[in-house]
C-alpha atoms as a PDB file:
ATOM      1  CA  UNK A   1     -12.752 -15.167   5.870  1.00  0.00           C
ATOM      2  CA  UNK A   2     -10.638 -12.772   7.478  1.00  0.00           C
ATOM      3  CA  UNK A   3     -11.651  -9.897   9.716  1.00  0.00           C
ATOM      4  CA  UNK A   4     -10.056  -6.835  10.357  1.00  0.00           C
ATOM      5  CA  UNK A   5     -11.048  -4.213  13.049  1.00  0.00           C
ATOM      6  CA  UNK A   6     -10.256  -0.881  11.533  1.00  0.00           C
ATOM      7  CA  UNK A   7      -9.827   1.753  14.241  1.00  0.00           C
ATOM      8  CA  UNK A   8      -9.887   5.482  13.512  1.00  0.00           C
ATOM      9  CA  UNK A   9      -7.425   7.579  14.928  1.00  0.00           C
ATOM     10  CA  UNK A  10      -8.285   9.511  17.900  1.00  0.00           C
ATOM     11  CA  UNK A  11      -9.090  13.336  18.032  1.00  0.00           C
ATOM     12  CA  UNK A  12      -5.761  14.715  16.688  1.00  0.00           C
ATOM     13  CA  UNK A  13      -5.242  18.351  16.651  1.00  0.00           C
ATOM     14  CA  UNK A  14      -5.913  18.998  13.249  1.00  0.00           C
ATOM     15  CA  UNK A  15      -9.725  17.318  13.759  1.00  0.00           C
ATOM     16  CA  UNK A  16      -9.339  19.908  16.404  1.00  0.00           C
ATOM     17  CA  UNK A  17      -8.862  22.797  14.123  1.00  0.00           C
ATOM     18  CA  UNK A  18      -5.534  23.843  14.809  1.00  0.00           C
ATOM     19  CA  UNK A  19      -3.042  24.207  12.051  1.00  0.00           C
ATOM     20  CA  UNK A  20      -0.613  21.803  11.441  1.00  0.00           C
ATOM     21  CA  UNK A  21       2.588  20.412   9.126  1.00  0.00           C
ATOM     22  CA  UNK A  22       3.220  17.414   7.747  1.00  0.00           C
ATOM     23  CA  UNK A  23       0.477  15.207   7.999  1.00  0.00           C
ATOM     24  CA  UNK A  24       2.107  11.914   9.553  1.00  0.00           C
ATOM     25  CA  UNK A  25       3.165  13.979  12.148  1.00  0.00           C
ATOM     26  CA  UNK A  26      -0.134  15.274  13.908  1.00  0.00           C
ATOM     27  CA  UNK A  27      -0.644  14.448  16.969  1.00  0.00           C
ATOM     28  CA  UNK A  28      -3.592  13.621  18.823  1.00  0.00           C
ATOM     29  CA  UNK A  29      -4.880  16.362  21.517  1.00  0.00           C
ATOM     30  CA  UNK A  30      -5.279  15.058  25.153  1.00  0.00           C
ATOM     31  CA  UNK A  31      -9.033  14.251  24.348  1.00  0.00           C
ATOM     32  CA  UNK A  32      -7.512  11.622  21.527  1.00  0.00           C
ATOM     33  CA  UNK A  33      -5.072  10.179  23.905  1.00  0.00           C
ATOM     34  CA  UNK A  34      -8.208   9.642  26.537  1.00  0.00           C
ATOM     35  CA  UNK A  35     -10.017   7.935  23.559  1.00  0.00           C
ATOM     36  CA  UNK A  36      -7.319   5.633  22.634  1.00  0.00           C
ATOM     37  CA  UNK A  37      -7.005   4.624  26.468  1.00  0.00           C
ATOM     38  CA  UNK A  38     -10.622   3.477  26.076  1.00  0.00           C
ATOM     39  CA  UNK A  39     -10.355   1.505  22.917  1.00  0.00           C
ATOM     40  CA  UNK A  40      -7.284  -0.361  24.098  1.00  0.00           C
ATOM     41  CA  UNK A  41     -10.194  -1.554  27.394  1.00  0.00           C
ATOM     42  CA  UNK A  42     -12.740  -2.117  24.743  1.00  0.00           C
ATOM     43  CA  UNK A  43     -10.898  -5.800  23.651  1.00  0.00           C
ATOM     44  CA  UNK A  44     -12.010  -8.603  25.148  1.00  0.00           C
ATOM     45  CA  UNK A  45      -9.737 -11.330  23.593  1.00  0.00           C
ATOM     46  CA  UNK A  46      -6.356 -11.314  22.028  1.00  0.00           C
ATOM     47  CA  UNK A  47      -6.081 -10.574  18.366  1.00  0.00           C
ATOM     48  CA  UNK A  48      -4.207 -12.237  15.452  1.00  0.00           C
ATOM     49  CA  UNK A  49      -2.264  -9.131  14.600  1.00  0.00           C
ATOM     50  CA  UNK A  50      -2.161  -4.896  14.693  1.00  0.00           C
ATOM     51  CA  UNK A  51      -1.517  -3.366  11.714  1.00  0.00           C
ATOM     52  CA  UNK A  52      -0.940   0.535  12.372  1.00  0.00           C
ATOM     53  CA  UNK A  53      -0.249   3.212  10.024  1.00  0.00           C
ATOM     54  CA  UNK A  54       3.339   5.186  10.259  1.00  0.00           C
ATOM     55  CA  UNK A  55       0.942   8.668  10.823  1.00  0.00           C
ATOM     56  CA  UNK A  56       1.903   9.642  14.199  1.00  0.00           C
ATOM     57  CA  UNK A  57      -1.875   9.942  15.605  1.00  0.00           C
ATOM     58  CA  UNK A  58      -2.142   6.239  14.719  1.00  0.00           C
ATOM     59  CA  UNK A  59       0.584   5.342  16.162  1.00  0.00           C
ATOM     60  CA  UNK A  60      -0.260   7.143  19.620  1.00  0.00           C
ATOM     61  CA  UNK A  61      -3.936   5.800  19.139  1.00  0.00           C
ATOM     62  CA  UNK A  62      -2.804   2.276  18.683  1.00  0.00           C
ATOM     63  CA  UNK A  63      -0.333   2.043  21.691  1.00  0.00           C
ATOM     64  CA  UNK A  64      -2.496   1.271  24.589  1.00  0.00           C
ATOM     65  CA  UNK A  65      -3.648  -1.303  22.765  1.00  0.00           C
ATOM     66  CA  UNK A  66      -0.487  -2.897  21.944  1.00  0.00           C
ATOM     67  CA  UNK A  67       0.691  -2.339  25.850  1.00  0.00           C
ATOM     68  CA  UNK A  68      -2.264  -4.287  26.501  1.00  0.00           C
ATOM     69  CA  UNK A  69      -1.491  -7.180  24.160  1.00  0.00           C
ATOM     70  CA  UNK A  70       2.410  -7.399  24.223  1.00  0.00           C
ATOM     71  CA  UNK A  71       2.434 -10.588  23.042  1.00  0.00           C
ATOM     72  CA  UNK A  72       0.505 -10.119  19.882  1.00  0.00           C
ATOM     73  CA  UNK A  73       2.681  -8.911  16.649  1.00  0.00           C
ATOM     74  CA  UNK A  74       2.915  -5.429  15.618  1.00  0.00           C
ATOM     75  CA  UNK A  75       3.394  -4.255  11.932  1.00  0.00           C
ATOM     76  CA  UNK A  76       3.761  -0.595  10.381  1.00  0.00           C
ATOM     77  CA  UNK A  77       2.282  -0.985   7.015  1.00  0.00           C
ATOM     78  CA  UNK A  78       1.756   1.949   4.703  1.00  0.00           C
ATOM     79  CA  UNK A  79      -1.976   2.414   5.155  1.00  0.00           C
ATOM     80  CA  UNK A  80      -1.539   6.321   6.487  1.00  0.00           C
ATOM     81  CA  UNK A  81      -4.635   8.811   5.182  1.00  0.00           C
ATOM     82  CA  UNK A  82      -5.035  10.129   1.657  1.00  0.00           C
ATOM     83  CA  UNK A  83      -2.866  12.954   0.795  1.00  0.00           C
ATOM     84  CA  UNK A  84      -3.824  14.614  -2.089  1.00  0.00           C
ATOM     85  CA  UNK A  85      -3.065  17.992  -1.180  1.00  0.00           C
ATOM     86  CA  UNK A  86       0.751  19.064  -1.471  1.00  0.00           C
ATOM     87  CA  UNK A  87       1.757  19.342   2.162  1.00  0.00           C
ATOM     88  CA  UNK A  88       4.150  21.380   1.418  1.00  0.00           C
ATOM     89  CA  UNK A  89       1.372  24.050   0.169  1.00  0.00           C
ATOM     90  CA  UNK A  90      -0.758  23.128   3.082  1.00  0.00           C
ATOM     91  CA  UNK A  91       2.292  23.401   6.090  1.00  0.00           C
ATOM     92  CA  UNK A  92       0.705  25.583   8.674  1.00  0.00           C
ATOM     93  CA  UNK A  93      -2.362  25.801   7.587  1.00  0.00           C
ATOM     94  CA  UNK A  94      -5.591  24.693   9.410  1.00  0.00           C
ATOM     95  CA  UNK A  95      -8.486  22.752   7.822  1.00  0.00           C
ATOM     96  CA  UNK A  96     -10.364  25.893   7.603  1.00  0.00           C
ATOM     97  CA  UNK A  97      -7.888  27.513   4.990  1.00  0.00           C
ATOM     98  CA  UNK A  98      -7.518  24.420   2.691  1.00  0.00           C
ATOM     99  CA  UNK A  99     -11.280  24.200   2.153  1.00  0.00           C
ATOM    100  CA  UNK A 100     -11.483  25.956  -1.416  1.00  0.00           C
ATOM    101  CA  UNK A 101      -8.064  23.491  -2.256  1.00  0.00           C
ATOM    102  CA  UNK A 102     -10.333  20.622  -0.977  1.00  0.00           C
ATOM    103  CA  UNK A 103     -13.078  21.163  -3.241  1.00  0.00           C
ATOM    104  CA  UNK A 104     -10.996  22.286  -6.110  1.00  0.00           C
ATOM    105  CA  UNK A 105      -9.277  19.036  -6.022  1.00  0.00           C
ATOM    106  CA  UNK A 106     -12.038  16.947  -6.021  1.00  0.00           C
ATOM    107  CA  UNK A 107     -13.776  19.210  -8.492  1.00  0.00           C
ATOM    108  CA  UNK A 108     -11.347  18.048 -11.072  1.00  0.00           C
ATOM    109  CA  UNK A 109     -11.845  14.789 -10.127  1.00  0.00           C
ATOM    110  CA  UNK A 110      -9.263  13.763 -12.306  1.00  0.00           C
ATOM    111  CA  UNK A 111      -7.583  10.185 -10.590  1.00  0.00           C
ATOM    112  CA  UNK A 112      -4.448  10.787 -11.864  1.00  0.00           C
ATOM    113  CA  UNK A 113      -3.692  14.143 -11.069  1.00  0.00           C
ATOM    114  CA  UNK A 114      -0.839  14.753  -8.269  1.00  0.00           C
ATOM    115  CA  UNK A 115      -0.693  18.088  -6.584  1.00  0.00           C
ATOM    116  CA  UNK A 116       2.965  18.461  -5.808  1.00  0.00           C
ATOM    117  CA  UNK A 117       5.756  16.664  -4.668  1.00  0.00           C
ATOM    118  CA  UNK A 118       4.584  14.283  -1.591  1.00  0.00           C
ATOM    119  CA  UNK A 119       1.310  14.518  -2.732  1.00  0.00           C
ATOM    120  CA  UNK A 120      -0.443  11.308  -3.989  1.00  0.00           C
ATOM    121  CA  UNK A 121      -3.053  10.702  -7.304  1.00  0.00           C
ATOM    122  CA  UNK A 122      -6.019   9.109  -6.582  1.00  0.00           C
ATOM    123  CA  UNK A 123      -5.051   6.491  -8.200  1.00  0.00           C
ATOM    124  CA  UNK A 124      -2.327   5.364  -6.137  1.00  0.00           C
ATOM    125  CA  UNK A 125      -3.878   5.965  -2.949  1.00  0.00           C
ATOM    126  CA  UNK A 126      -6.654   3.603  -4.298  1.00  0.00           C
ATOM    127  CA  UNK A 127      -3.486   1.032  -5.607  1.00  0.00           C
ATOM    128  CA  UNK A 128      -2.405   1.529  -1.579  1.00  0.00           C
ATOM    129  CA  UNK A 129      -6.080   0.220  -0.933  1.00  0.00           C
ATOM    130  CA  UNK A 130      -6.129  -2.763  -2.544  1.00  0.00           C
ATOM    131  CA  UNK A 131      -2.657  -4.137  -1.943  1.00  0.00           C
ATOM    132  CA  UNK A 132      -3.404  -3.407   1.774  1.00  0.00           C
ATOM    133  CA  UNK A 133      -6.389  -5.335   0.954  1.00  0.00           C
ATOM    134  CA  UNK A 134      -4.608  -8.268  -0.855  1.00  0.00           C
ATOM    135  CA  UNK A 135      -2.140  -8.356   2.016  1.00  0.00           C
ATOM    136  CA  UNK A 136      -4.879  -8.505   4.583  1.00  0.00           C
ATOM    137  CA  UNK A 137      -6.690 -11.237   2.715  1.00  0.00           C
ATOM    138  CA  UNK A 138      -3.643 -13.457   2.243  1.00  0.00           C
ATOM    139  CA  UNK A 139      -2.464 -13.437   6.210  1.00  0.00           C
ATOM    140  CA  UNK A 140      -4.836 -16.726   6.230  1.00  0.00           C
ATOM    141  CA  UNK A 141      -5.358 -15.862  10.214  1.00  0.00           C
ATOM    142  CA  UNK A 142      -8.136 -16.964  12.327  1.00  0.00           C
ATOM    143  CA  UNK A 143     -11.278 -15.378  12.026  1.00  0.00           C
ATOM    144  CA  UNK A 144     -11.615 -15.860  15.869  1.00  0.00           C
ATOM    145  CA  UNK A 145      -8.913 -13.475  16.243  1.00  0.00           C
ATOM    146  CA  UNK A 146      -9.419 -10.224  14.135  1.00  0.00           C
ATOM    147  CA  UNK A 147      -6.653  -7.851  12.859  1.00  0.00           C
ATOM    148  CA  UNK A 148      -7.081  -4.631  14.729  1.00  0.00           C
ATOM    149  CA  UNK A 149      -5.995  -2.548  12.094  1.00  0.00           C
ATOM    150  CA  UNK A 150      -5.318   1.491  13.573  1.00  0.00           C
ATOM    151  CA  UNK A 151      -5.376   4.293  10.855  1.00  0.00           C
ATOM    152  CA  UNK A 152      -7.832   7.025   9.140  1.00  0.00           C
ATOM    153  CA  UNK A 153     -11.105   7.485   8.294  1.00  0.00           C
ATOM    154  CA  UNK A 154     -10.490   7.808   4.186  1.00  0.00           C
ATOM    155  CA  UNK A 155      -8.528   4.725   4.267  1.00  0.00           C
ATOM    156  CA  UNK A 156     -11.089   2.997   6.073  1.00  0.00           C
ATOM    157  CA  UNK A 157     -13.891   4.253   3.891  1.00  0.00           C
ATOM    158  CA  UNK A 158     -11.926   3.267   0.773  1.00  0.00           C
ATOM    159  CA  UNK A 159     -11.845  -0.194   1.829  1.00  0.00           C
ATOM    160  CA  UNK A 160     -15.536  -0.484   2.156  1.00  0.00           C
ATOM    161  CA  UNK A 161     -15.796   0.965  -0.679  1.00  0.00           C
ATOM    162  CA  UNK A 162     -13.551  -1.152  -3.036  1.00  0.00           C
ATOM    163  CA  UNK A 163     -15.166  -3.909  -1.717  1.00  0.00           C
ATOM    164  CA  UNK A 164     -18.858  -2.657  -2.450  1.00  0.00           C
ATOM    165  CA  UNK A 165     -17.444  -0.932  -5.634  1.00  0.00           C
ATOM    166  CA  UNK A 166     -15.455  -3.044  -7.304  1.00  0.00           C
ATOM    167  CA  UNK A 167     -16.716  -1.838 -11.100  1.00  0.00           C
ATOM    168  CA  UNK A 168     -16.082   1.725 -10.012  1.00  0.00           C
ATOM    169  CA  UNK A 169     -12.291   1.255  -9.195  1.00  0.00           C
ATOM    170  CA  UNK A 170     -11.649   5.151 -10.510  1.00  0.00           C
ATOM    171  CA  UNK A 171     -14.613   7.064  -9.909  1.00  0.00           C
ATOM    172  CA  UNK A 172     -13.126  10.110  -7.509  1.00  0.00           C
ATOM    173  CA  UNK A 173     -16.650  11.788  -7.115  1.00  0.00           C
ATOM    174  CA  UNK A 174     -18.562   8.540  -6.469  1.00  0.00           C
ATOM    175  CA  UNK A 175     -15.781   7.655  -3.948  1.00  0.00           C
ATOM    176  CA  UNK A 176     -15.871  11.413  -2.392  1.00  0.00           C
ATOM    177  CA  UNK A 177     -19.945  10.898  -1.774  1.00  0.00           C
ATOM    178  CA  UNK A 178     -19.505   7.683  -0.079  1.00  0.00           C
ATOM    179  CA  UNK A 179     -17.014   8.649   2.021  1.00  0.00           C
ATOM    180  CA  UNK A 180     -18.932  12.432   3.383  1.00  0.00           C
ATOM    181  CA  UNK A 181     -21.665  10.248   3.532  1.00  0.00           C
ATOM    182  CA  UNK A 182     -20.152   7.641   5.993  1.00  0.00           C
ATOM    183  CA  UNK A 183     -17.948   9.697   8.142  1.00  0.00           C
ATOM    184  CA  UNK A 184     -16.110   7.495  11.106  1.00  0.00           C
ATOM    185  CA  UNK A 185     -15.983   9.346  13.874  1.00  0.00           C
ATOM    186  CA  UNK A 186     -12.387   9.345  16.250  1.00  0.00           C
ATOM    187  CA  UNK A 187     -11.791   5.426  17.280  1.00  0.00           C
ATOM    188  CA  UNK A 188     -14.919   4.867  15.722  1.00  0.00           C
ATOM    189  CA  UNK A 189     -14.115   0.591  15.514  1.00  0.00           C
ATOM    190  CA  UNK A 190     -15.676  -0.504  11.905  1.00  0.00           C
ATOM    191  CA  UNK A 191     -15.288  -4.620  10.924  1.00  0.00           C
ATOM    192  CA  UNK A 192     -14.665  -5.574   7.678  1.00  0.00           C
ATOM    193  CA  UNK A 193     -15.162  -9.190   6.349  1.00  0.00           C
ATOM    194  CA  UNK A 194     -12.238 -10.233   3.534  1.00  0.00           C
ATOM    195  CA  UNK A 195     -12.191 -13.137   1.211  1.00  0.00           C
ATOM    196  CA  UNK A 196      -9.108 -15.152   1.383  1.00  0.00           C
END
């Protein structure tokens, strides 16, 4: 059994309404910087590894913690949030404004539809799922020392989800409901349990 410690992102400015870019370069507002102080003093024992997403605001949120640990190893692995929206459509824009684009996408709730260049289907970000998944399954490290794993709420919630939803691998709008339904809050910590 393997267990990973996925860590939300702290308050970035986006969660704080502001408009922003390109989404893996957000950055976290001074209130997200305090939280990811706290979460690096929130480990009481060394873990096995930190896996942190190339998104800026997980990188910020996750370097506390690897200050505090600087012997443990550090890997970038592409587990960075959902973008289904073309960010190229979306560049200065705030949550606010994409709204109608939101629920228009998942409307269609069509996997397989891309929304412009740098945009992802749902089907690949759910591919990005599982092999992060299979990777994190095969490390074969000790379940006495957990992978702290820093990154986004979707990507978290798609994990729990595969894993309680395995005969649903494509279902966008049962996907969607779990994931409004189980929002993790800003360094909200949430363990999950792997198979090897």
């Amino acid at each position: 059994m393997t267990r990973v410690i996925c860590c939300r992102h702290g308050q970035s400015v986006a969660n704080a309404g502001a408009a922003t870019a390109d989404p893996l370069t957000i950055p976290l507002t001074e209130l997200g910087r305090r939280q990811a102080e706290e979460v690096a003093q929130q480990w009481n024992d060394e873990p096995g590894l930190i896996v942190v997403s190339p998104a800026e605001r997980a990188r910020a949120t996750s370097a506390p913690t690897i200050r505090r640990f600087p012997n443990v190893a550090c890997l970038e692995w592409p587990i960075h949030e959902f973008t289904y929206l073309n960010p190229s459509r979306c560049a200065g824009t705030t949550g606010e404004q994409r709204r109608a684009w939101v629920e228009a996408y998942w409307s269609k709730a069509d996997p397989r539809f891309v929304d412009g260049d740098s945009a992802e289907s749902f089907e690949a970000f759910i591919e990005r799922v599982e092999q992060a998944i299979e990777q994190l399954s095969g490390l074969g490290l000790d379940e006495h020392r957990p992978i702290l794993l820093f990154g986004h709420g979707q990507f978290t919630n798609a994990m729990r989800w595969r894993q309680m939803c395995s005969d649903a691998r494509l279902d966008m709008l049962r996907y969607r409901a779990f994931d409004l339904q189980n929002p993790i809050l800003n360094c909200e910590l949430v363990e999950l349990k792997l198979d090897k």
